[in-house]
PDB file of N, CA and C in Angstrom:
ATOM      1  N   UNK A   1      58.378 154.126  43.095  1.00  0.00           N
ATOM      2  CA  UNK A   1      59.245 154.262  44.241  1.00  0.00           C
ATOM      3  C   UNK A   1      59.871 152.900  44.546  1.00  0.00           C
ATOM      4  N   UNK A   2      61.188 153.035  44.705  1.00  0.00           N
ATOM      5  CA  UNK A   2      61.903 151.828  44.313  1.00  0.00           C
ATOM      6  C   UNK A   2      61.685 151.686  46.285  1.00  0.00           C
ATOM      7  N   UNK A   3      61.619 150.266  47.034  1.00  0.00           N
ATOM      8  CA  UNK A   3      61.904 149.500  48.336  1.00  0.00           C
ATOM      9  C   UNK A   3      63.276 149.993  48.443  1.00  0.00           C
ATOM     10  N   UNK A   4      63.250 150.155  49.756  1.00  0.00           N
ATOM     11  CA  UNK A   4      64.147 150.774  50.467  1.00  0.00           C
ATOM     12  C   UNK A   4      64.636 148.781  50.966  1.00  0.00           C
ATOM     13  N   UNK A   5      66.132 149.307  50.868  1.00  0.00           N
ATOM     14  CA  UNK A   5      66.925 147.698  51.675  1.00  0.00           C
ATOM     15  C   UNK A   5      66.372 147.048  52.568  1.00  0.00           C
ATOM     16  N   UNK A   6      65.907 147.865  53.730  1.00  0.00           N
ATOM     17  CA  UNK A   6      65.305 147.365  55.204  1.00  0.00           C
ATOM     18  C   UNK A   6      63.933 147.067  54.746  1.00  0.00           C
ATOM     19  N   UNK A   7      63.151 147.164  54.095  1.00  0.00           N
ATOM     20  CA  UNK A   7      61.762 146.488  53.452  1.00  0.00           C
ATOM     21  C   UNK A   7      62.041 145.309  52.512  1.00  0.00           C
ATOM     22  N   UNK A   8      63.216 145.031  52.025  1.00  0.00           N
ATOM     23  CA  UNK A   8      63.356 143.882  51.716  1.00  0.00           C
ATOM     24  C   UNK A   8      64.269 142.296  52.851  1.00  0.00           C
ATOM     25  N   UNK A   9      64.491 143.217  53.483  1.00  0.00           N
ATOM     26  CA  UNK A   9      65.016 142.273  54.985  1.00  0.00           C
ATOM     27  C   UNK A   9      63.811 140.820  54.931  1.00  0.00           C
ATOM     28  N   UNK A  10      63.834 139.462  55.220  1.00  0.00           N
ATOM     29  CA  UNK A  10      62.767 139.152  55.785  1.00  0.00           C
ATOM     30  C   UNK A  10      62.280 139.185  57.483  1.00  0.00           C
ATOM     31  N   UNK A  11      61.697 139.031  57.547  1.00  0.00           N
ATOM     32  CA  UNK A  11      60.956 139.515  58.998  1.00  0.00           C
ATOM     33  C   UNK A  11      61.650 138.401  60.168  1.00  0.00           C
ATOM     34  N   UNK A  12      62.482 137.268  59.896  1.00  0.00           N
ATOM     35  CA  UNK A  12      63.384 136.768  60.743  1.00  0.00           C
ATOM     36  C   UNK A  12      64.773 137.297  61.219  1.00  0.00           C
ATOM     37  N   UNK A  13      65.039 137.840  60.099  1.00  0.00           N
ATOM     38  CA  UNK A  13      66.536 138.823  60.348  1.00  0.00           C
ATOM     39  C   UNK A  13      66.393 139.947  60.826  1.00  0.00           C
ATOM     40  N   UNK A  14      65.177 140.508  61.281  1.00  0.00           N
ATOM     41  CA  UNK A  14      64.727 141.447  61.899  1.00  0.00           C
ATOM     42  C   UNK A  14      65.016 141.153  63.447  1.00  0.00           C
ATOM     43  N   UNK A  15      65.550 142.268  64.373  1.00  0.00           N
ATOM     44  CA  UNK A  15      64.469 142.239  65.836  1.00  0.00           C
ATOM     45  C   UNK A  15      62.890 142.553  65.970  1.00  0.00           C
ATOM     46  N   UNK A  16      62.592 142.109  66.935  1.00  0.00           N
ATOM     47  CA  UNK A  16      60.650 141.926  67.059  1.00  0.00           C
ATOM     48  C   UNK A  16      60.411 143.870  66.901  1.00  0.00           C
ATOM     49  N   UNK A  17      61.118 144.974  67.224  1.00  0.00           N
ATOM     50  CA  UNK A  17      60.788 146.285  67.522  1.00  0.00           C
ATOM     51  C   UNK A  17      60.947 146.510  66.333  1.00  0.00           C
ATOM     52  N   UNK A  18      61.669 146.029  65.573  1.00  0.00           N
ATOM     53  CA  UNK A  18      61.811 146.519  63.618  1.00  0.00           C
ATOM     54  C   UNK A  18      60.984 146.036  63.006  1.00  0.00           C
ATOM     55  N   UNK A  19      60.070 144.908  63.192  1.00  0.00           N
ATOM     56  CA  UNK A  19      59.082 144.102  62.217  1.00  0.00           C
ATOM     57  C   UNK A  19      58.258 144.881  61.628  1.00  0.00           C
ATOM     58  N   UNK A  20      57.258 145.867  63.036  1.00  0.00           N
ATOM     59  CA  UNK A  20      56.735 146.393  62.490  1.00  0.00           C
ATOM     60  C   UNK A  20      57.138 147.932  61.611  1.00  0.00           C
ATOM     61  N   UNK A  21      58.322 148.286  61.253  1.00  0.00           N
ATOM     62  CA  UNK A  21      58.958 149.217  61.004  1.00  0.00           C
ATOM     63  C   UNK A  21      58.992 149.135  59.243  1.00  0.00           C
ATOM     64  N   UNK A  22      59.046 147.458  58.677  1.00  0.00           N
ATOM     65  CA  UNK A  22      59.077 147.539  57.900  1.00  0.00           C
ATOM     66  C   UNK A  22      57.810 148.192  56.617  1.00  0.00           C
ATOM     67  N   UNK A  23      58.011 148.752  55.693  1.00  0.00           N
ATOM     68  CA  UNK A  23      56.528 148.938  54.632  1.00  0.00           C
ATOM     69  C   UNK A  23      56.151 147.357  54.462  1.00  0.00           C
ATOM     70  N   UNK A  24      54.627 147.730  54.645  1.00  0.00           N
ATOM     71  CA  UNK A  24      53.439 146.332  54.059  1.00  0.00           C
ATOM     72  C   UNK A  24      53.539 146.436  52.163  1.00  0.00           C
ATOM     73  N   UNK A  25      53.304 145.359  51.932  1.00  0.00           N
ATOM     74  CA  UNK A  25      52.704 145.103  50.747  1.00  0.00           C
ATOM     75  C   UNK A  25      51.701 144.316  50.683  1.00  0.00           C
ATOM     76  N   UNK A  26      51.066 144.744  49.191  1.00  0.00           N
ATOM     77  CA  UNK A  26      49.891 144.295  48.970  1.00  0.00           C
ATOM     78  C   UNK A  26      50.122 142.576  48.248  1.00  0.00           C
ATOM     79  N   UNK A  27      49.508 141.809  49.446  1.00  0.00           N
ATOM     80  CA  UNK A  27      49.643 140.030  49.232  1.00  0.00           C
ATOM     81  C   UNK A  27      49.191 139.719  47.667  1.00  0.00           C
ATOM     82  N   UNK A  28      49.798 139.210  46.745  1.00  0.00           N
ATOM     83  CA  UNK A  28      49.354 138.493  45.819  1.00  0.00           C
ATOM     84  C   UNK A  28      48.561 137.575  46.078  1.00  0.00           C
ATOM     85  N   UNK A  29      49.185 136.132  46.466  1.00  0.00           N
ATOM     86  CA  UNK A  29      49.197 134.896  46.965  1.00  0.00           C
ATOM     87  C   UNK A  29      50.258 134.439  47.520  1.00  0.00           C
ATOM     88  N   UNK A  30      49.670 132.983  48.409  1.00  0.00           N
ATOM     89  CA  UNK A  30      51.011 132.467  49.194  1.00  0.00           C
ATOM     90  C   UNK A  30      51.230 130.980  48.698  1.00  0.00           C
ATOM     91  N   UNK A  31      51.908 130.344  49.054  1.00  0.00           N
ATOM     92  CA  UNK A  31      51.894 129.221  48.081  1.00  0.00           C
ATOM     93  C   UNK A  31      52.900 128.323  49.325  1.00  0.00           C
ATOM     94  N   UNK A  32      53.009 126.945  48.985  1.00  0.00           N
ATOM     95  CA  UNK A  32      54.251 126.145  49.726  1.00  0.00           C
ATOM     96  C   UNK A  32      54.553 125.118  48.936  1.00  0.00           C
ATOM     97  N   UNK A  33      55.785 125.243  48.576  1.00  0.00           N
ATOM     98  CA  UNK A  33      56.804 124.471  47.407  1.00  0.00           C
ATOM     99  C   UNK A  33      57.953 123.808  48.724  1.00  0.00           C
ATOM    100  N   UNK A  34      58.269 122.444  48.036  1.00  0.00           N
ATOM    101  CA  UNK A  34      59.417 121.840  48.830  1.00  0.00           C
ATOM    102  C   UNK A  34      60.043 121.919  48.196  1.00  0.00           C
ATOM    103  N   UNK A  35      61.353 121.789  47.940  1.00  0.00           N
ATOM    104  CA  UNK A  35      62.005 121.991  47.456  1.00  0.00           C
ATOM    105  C   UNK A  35      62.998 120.327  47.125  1.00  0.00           C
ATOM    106  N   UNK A  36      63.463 119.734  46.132  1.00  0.00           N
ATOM    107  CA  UNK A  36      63.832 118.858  45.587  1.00  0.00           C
ATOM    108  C   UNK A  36      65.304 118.814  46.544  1.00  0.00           C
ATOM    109  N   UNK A  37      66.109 117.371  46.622  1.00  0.00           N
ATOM    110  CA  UNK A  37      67.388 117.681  47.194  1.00  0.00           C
ATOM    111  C   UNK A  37      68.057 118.004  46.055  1.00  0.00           C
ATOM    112  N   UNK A  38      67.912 117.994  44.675  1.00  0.00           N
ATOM    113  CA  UNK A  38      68.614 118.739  44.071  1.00  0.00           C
ATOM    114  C   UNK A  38      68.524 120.404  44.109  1.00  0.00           C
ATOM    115  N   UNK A  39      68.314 120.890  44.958  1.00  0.00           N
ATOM    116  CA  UNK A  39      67.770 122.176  44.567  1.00  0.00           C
ATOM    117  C   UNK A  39      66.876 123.314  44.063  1.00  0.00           C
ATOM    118  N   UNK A  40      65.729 122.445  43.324  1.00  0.00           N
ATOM    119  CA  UNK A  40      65.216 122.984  41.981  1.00  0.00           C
ATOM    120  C   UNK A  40      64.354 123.240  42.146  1.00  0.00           C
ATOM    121  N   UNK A  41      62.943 124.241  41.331  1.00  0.00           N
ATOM    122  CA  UNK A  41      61.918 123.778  41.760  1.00  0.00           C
ATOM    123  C   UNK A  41      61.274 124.996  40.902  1.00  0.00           C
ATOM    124  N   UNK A  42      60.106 124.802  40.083  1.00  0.00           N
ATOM    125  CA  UNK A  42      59.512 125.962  39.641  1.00  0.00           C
ATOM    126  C   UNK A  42      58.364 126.577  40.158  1.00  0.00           C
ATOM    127  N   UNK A  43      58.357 127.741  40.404  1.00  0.00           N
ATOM    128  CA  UNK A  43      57.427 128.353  41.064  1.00  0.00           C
ATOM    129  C   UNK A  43      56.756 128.988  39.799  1.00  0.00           C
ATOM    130  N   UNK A  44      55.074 129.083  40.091  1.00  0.00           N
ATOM    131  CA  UNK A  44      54.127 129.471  39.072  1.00  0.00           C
ATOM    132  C   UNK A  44      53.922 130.944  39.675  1.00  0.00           C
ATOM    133  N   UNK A  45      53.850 131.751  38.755  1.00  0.00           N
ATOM    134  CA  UNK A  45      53.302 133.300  38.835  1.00  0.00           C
ATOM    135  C   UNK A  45      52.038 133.384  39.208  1.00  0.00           C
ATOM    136  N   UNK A  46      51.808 135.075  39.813  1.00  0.00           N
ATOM    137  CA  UNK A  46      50.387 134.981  40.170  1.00  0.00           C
ATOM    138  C   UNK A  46      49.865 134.371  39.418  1.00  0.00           C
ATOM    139  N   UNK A  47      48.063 134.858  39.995  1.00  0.00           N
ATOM    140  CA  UNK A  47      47.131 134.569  39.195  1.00  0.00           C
ATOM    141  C   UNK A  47      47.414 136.200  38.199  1.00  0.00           C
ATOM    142  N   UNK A  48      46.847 136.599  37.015  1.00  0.00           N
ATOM    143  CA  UNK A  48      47.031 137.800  36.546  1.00  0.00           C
ATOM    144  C   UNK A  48      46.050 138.692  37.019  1.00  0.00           C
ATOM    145  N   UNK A  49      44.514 137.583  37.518  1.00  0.00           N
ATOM    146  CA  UNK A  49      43.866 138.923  38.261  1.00  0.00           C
ATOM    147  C   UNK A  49      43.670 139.456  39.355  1.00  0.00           C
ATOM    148  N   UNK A  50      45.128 138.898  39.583  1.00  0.00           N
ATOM    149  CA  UNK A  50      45.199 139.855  41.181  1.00  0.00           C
ATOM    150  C   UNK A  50      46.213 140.664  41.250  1.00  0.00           C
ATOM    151  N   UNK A  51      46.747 140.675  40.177  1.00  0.00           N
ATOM    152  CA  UNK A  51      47.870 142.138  39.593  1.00  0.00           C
ATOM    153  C   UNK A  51      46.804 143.282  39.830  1.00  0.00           C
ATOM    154  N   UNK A  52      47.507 144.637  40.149  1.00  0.00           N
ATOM    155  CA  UNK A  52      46.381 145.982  39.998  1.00  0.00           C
ATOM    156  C   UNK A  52      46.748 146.267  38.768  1.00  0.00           C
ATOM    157  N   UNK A  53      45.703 147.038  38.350  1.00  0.00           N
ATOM    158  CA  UNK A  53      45.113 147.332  36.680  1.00  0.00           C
ATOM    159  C   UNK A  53      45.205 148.665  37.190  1.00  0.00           C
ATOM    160  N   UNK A  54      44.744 149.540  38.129  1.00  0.00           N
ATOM    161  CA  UNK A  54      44.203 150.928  38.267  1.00  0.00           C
ATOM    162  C   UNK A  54      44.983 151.774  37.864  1.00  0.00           C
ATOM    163  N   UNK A  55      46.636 151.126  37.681  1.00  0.00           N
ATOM    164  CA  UNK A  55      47.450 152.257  37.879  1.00  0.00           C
ATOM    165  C   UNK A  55      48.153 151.781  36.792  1.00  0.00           C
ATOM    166  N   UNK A  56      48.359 152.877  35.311  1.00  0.00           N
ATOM    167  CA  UNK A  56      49.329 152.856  34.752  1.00  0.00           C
ATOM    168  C   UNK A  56      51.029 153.218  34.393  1.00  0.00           C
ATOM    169  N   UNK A  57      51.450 152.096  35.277  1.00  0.00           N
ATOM    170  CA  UNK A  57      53.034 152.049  34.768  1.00  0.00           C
ATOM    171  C   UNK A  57      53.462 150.671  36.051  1.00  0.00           C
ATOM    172  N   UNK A  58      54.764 150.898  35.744  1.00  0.00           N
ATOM    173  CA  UNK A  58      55.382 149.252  35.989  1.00  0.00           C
ATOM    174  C   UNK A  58      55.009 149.062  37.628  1.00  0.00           C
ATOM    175  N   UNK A  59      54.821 147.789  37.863  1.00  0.00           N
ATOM    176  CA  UNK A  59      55.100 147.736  39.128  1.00  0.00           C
ATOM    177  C   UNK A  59      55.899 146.510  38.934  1.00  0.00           C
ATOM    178  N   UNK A  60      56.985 145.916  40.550  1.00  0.00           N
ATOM    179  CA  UNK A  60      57.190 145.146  40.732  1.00  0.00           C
ATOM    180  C   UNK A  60      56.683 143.950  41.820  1.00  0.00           C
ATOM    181  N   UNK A  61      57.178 142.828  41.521  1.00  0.00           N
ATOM    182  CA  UNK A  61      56.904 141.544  42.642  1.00  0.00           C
ATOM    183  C   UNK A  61      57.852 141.393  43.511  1.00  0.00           C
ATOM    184  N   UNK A  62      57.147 141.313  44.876  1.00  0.00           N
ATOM    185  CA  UNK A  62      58.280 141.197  45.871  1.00  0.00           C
ATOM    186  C   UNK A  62      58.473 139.505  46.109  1.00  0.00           C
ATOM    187  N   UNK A  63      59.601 138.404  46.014  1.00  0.00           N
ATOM    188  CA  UNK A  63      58.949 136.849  46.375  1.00  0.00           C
ATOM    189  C   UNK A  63      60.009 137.121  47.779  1.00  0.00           C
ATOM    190  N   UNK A  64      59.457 136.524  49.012  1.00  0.00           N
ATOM    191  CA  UNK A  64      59.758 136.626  49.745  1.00  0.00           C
ATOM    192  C   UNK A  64      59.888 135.061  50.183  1.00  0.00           C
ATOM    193  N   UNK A  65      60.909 134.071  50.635  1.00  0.00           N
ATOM    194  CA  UNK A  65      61.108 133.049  50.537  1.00  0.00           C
ATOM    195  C   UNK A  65      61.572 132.254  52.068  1.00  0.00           C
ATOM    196  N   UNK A  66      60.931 131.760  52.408  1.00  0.00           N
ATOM    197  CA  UNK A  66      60.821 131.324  54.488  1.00  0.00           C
ATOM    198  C   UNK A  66      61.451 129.973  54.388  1.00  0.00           C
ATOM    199  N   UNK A  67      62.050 129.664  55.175  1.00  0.00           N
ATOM    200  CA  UNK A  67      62.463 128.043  55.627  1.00  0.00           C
ATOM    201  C   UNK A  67      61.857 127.605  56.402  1.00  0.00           C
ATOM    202  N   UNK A  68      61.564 126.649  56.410  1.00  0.00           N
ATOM    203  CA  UNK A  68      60.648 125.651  57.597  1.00  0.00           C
ATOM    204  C   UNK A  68      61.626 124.272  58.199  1.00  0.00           C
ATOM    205  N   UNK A  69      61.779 124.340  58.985  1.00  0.00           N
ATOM    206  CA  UNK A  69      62.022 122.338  59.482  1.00  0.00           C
ATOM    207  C   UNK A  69      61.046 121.785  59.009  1.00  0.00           C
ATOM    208  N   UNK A  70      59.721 121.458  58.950  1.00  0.00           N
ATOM    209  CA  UNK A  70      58.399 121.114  58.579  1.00  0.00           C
ATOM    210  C   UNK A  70      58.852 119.952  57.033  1.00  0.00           C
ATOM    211  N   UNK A  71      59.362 118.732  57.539  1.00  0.00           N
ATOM    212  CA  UNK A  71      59.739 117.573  56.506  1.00  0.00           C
ATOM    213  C   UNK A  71      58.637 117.275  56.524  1.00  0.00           C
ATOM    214  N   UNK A  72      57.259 116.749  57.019  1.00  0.00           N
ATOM    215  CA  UNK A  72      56.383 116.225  56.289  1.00  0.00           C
ATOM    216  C   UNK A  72      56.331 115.609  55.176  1.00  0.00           C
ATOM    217  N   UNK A  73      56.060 116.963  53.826  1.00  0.00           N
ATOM    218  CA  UNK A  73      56.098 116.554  52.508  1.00  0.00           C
ATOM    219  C   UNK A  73      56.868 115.950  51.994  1.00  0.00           C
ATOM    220  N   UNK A  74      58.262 115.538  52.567  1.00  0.00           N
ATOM    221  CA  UNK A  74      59.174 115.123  51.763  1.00  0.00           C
ATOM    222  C   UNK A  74      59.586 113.674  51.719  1.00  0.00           C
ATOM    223  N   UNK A  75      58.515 113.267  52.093  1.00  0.00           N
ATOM    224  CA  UNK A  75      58.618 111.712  52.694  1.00  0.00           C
ATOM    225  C   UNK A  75      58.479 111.149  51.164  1.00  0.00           C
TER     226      UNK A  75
END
């Protein structure tokens, strides 16, 4: 079952009464990458054993991608 548009929204472009409206998914992992001022930056794939096994046929990855003010790291 392919995500419906409004489940791929992120949860900022939402109003607070739609958040919870959207379908959950099941968390891989979370991770925090800065990002270079060139742009760039490689992100590593799950781990593989936290893919589900139970079910045979394709699934997909949702990457869902947040902005922060939060310069810290970039010093």
């Amino acid at each position: 079952m392919e995500p419906a548009l409004f489940d791929l929204l992120s949860e900022a472009s939402l109003a607070p009464e739609q958040k919870a409206l959207q379908k959950r998914y099941r968390l891989l992992s979370r991770f925090q990458n800065n990002l270079a001022p060139n742009g760039q930056t490689v992100i590593e794939g799950p781990d593989p054993r936290l893919l589900p096994t139970t079910e045979n046929r394709a699934y997909r990855i949702l990457l869902r991608i947040e902005t922060s003010s939060d310069v810290a790291g970039l010093v």
